[in-house]
PDB file of N, CA and C in Angstrom:
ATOM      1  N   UNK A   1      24.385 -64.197  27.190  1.00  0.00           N
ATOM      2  CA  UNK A   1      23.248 -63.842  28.016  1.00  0.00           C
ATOM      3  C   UNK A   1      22.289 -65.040  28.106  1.00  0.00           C
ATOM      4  N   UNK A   2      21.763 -65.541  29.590  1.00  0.00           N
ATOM      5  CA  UNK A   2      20.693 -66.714  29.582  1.00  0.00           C
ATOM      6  C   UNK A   2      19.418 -66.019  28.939  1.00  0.00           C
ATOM      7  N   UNK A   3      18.805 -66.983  28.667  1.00  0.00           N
ATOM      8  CA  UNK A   3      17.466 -67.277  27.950  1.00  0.00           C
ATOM      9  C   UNK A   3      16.485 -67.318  28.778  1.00  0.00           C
ATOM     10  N   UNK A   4      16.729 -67.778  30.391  1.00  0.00           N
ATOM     11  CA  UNK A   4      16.081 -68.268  31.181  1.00  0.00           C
ATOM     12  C   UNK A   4      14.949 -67.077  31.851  1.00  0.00           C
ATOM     13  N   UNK A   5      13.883 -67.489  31.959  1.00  0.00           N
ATOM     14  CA  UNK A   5      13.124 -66.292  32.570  1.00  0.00           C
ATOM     15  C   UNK A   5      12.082 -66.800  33.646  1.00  0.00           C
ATOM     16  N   UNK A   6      12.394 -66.602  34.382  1.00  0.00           N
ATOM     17  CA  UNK A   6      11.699 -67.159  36.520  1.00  0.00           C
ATOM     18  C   UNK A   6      10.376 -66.437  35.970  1.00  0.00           C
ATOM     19  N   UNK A   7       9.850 -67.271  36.135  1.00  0.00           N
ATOM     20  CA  UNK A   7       8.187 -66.951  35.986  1.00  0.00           C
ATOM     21  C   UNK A   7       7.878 -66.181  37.631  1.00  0.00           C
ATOM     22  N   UNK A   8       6.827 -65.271  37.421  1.00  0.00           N
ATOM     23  CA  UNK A   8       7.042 -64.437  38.394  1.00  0.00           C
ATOM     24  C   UNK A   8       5.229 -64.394  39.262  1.00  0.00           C
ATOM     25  N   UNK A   9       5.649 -66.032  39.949  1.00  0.00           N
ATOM     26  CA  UNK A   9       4.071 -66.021  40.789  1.00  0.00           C
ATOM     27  C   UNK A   9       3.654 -65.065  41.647  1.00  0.00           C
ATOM     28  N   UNK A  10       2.563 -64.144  41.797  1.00  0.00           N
ATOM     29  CA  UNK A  10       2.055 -63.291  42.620  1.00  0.00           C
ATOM     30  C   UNK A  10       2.905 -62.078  42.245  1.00  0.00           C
ATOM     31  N   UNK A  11       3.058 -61.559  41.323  1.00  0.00           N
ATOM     32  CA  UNK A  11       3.938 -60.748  40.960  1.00  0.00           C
ATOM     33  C   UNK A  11       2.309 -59.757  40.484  1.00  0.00           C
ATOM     34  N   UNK A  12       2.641 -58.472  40.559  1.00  0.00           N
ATOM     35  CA  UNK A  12       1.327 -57.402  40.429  1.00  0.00           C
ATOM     36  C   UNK A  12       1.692 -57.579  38.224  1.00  0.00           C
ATOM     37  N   UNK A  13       0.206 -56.892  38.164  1.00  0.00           N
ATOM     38  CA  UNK A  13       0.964 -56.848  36.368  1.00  0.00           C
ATOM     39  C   UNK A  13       1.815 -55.673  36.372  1.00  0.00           C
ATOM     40  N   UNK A  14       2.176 -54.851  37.342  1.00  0.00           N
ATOM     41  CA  UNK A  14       2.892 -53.196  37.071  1.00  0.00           C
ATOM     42  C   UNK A  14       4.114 -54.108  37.424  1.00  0.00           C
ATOM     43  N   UNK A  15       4.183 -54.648  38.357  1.00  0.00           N
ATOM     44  CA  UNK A  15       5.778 -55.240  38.351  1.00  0.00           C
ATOM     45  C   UNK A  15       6.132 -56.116  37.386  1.00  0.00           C
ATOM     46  N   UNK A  16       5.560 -56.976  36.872  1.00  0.00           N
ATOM     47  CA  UNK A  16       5.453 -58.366  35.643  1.00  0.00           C
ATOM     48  C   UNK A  16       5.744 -57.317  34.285  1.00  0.00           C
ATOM     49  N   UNK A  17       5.236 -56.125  34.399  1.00  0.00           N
ATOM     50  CA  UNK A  17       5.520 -55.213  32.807  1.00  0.00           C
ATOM     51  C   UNK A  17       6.680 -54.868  32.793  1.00  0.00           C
ATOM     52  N   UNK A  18       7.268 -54.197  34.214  1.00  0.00           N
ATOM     53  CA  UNK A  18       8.335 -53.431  34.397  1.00  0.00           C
ATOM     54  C   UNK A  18       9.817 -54.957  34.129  1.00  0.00           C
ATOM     55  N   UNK A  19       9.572 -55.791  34.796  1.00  0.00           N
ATOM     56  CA  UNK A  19      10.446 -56.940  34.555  1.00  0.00           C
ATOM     57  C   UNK A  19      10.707 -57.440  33.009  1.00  0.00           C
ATOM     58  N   UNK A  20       9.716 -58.087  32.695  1.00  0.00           N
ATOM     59  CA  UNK A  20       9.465 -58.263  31.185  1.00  0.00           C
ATOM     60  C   UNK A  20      10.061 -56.854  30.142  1.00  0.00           C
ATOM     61  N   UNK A  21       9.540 -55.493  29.951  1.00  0.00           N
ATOM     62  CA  UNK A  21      10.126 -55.079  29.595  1.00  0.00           C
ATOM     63  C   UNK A  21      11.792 -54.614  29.652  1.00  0.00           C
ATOM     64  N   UNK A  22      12.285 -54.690  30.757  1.00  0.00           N
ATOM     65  CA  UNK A  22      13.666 -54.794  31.060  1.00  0.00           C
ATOM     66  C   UNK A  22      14.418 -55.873  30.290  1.00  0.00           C
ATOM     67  N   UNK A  23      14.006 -57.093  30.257  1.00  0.00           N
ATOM     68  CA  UNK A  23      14.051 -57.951  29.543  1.00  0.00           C
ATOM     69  C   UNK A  23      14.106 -58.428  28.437  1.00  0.00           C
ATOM     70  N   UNK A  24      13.011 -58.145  27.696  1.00  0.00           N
ATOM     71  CA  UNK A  24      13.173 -57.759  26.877  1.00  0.00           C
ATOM     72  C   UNK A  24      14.315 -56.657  26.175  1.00  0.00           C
ATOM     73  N   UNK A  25      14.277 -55.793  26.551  1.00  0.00           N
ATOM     74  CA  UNK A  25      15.316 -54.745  25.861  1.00  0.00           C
ATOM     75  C   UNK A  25      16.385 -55.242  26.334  1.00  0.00           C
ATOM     76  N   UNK A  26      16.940 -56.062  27.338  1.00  0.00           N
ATOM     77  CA  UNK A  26      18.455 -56.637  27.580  1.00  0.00           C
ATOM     78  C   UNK A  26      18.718 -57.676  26.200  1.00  0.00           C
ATOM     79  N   UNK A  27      17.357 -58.426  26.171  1.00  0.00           N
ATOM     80  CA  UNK A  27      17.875 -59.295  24.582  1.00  0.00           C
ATOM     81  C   UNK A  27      17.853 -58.462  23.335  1.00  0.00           C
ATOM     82  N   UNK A  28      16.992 -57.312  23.376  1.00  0.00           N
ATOM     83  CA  UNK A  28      17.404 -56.424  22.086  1.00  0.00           C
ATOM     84  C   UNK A  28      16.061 -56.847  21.305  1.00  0.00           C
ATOM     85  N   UNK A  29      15.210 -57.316  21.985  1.00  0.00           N
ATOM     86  CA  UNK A  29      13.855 -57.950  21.156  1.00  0.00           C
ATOM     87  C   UNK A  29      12.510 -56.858  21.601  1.00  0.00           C
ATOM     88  N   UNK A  30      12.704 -55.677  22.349  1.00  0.00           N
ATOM     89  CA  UNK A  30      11.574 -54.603  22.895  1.00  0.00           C
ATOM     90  C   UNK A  30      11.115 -54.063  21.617  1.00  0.00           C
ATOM     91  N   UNK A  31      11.547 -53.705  20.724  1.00  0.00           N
ATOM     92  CA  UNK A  31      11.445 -53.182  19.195  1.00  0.00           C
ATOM     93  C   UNK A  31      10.224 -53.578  18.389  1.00  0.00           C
ATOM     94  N   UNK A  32      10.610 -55.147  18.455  1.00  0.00           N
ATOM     95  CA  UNK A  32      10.059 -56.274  17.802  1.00  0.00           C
ATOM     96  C   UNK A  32       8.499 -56.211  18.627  1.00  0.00           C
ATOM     97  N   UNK A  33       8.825 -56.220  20.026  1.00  0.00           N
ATOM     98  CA  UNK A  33       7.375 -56.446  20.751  1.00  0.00           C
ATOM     99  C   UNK A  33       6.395 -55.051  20.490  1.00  0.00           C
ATOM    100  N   UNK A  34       7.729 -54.318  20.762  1.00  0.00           N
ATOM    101  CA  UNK A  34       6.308 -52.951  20.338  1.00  0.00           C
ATOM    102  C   UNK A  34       6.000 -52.131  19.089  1.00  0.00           C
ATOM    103  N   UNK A  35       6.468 -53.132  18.249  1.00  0.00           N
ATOM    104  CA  UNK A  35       6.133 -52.625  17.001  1.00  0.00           C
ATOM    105  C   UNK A  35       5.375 -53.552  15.835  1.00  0.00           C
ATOM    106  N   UNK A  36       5.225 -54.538  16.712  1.00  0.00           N
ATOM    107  CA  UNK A  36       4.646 -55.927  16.065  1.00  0.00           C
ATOM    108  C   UNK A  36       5.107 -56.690  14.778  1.00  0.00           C
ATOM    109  N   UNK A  37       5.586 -57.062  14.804  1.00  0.00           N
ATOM    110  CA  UNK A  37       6.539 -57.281  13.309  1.00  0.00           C
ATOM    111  C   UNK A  37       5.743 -58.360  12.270  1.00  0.00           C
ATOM    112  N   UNK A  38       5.756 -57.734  11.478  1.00  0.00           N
ATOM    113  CA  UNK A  38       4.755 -58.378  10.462  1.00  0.00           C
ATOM    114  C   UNK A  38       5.680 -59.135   9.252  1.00  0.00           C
ATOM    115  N   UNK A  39       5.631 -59.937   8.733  1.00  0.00           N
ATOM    116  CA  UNK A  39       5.954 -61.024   7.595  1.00  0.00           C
ATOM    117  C   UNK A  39       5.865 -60.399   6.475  1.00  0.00           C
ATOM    118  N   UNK A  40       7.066 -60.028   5.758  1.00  0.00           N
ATOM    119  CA  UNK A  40       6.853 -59.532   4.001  1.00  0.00           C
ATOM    120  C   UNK A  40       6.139 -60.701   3.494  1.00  0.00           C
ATOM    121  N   UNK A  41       5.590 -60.590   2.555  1.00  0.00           N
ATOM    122  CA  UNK A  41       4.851 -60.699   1.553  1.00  0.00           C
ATOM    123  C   UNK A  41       5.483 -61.102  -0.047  1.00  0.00           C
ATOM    124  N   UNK A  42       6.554 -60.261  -0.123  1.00  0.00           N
ATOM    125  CA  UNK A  42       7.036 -60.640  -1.034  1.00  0.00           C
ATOM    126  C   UNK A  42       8.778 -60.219  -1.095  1.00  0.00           C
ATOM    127  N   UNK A  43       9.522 -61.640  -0.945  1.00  0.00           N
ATOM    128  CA  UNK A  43      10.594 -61.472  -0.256  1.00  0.00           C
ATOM    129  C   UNK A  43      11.205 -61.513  -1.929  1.00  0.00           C
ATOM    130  N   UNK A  44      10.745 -61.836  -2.646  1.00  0.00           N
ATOM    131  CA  UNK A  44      11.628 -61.762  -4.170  1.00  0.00           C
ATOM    132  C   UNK A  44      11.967 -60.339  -4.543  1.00  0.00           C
ATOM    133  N   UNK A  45      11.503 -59.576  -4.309  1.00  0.00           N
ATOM    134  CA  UNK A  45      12.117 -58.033  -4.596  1.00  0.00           C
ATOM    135  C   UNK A  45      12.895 -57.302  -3.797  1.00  0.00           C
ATOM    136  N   UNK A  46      13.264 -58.296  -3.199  1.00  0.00           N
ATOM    137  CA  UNK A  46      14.065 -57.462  -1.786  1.00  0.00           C
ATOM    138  C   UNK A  46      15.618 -57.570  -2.366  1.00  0.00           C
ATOM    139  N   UNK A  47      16.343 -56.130  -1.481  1.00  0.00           N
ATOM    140  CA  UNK A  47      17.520 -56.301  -2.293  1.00  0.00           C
ATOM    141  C   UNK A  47      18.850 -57.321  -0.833  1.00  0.00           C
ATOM    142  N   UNK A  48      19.456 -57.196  -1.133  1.00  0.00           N
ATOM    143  CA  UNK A  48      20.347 -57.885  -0.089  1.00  0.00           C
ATOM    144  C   UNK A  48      20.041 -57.658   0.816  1.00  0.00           C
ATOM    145  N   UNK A  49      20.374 -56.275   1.359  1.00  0.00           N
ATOM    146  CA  UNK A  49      20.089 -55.462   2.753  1.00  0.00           C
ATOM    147  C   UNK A  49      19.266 -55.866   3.251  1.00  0.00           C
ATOM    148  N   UNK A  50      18.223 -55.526   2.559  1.00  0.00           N
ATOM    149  CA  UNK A  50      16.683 -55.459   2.682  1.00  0.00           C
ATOM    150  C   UNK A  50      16.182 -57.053   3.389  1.00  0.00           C
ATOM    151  N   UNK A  51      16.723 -58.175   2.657  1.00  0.00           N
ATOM    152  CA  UNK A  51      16.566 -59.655   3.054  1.00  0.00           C
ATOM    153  C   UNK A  51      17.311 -59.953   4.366  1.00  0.00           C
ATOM    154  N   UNK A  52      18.606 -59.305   4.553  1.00  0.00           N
ATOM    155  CA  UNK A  52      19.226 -59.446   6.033  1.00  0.00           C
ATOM    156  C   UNK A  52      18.601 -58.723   7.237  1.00  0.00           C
ATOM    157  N   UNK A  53      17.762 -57.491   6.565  1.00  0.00           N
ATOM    158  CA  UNK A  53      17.247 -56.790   7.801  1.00  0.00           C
ATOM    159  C   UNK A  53      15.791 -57.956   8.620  1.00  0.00           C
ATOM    160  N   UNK A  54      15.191 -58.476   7.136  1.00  0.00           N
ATOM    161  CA  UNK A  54      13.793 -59.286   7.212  1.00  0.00           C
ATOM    162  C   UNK A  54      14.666 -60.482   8.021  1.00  0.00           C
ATOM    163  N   UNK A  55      15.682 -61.128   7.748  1.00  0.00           N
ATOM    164  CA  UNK A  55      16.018 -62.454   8.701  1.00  0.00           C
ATOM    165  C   UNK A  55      16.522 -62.276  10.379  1.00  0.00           C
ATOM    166  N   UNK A  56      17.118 -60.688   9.873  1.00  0.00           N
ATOM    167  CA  UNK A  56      17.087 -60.198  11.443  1.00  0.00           C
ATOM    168  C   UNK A  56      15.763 -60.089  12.242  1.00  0.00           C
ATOM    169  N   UNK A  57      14.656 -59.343  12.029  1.00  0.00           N
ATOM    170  CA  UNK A  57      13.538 -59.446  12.485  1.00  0.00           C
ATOM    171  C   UNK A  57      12.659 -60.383  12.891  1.00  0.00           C
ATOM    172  N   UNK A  58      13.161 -61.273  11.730  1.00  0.00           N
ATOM    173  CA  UNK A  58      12.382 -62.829  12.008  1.00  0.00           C
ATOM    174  C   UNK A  58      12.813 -63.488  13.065  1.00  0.00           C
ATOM    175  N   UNK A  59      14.763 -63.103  13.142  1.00  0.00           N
ATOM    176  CA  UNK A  59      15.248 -64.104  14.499  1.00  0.00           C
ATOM    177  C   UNK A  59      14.976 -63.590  15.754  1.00  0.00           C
ATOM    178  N   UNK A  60      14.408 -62.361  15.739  1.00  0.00           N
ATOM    179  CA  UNK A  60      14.190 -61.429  17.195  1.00  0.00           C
ATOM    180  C   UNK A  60      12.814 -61.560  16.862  1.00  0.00           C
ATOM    181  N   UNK A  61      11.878 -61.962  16.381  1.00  0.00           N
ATOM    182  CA  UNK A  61      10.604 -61.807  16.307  1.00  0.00           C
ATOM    183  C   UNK A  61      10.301 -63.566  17.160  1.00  0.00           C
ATOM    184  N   UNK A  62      11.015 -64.273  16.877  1.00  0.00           N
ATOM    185  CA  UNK A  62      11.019 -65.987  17.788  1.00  0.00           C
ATOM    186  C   UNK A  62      12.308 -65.667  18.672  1.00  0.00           C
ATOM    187  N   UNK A  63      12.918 -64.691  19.041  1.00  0.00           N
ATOM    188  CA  UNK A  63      13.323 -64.838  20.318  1.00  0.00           C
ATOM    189  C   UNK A  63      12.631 -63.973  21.403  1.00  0.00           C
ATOM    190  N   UNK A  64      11.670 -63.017  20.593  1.00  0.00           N
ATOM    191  CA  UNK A  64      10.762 -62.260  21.736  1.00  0.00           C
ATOM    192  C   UNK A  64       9.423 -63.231  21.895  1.00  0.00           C
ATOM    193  N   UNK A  65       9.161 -64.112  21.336  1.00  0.00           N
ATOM    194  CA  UNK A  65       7.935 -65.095  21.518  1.00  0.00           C
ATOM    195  C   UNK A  65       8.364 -66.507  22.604  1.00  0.00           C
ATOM    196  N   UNK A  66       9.535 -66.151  22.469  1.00  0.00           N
ATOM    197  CA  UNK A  66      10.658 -67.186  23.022  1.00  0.00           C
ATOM    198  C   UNK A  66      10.573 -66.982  24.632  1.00  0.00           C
ATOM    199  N   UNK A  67      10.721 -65.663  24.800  1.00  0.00           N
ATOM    200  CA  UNK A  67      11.256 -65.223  25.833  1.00  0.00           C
ATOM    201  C   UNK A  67       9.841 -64.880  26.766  1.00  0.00           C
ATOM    202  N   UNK A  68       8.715 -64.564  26.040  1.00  0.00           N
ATOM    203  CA  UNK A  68       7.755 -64.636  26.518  1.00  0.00           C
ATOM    204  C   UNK A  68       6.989 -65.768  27.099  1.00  0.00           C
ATOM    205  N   UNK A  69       7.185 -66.571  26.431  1.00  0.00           N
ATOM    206  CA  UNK A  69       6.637 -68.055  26.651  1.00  0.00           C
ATOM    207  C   UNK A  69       7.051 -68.656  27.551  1.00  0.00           C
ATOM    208  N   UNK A  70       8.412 -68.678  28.166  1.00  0.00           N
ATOM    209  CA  UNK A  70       9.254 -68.954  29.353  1.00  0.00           C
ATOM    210  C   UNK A  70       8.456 -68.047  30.419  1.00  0.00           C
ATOM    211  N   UNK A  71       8.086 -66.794  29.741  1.00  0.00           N
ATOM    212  CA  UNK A  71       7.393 -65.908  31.533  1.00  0.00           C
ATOM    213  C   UNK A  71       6.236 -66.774  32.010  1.00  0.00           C
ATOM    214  N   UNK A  72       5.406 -67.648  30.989  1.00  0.00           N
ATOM    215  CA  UNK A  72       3.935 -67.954  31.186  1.00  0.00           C
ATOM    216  C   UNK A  72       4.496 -69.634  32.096  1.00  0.00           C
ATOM    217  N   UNK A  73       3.405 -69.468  32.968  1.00  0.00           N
ATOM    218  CA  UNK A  73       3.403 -71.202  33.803  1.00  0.00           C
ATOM    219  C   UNK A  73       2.624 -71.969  32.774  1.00  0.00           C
ATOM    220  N   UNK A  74       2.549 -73.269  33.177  1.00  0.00           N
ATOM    221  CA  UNK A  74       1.703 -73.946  32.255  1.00  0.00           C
ATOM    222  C   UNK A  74       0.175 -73.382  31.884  1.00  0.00           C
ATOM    223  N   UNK A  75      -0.520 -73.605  32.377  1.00  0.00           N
ATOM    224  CA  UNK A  75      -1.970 -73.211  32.736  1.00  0.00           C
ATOM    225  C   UNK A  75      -1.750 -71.693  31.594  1.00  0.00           C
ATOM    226  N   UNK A  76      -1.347 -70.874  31.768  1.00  0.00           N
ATOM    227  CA  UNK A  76      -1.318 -69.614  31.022  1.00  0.00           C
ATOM    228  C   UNK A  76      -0.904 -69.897  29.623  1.00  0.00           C
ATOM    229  N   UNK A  77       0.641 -70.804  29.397  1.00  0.00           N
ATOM    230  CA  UNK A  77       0.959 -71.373  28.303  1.00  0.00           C
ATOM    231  C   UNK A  77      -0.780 -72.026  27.208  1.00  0.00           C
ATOM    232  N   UNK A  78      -1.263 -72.783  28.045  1.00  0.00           N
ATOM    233  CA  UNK A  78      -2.062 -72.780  27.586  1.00  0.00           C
ATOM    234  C   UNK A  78      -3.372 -72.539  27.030  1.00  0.00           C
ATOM    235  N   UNK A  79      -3.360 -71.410  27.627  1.00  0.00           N
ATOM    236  CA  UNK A  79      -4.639 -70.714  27.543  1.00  0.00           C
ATOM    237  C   UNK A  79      -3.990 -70.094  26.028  1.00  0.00           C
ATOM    238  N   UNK A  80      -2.878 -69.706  25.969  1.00  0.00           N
ATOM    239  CA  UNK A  80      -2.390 -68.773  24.657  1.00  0.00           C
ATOM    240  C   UNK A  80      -2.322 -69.734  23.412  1.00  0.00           C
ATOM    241  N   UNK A  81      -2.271 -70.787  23.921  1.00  0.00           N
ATOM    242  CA  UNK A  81      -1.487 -71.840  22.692  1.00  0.00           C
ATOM    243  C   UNK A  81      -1.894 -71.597  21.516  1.00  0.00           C
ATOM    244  N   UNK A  82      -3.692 -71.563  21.047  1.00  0.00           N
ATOM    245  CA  UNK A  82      -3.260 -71.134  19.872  1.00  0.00           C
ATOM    246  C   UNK A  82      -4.099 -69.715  19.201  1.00  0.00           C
ATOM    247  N   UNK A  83      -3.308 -68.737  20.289  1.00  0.00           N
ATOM    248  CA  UNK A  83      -3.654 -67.098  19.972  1.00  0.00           C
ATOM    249  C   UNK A  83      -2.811 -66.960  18.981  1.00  0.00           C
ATOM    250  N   UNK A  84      -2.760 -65.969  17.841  1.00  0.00           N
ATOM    251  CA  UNK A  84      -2.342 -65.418  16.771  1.00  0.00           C
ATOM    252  C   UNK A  84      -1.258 -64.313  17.597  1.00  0.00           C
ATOM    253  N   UNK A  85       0.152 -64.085  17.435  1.00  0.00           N
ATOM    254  CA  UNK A  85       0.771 -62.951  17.627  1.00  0.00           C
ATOM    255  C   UNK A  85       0.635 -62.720  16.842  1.00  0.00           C
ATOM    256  N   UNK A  86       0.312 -62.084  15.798  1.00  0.00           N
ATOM    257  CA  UNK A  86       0.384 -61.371  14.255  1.00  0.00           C
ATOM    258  C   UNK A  86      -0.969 -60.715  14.018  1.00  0.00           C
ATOM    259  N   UNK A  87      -1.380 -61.154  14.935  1.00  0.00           N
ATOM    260  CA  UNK A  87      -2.708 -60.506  14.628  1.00  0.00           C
ATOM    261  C   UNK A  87      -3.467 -59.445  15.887  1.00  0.00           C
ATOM    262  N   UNK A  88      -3.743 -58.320  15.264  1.00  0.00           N
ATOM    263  CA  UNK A  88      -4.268 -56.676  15.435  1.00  0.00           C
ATOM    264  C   UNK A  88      -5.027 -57.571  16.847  1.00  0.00           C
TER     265      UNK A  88
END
């Protein structure tokens, strides 16, 4: 599946949500966006599982930041540059 995402000039935000979310859920990263995925804290008590589920999240947590960042033109890129995703 491409990575690639056509930034969508003059696009309404009801159409830009409806796209993006489609999109999202085709890479399997909608989860991640709407559930905000937060960083353990303390990865030493984790049991196997538990550490593969956290590296899964982490790799869909930078491919949904990924995939977002491709929607933004420059000018927008930068207005975000250095917003917090992790934060409320």
């Amino acid at each position: 599946m491409s990575f690639h995402v056509p930034l969508q000039k003059g696009s309404t935000y009801d159409n830009l949500r409806i796209i993006m979310k489609a999109l999202l859920r085709a890479h399997d990263v909608w989860e991640v966006a709407e559930n905000r995925y937060k960083e353990s804290q303390d990865e030493d008590s984790l049991n196997q599982a538990q550490w593969y589920i956290l590296k899964d999240l982490r790799n869909r947590d930078k491919k949904y930041l990924f995939l977002i960042y491709q929607a933004l033109d420059k000018y927008e890129f930068e207005n975000i540059l250095n917003a917090s995703f992790n934060e409320a």
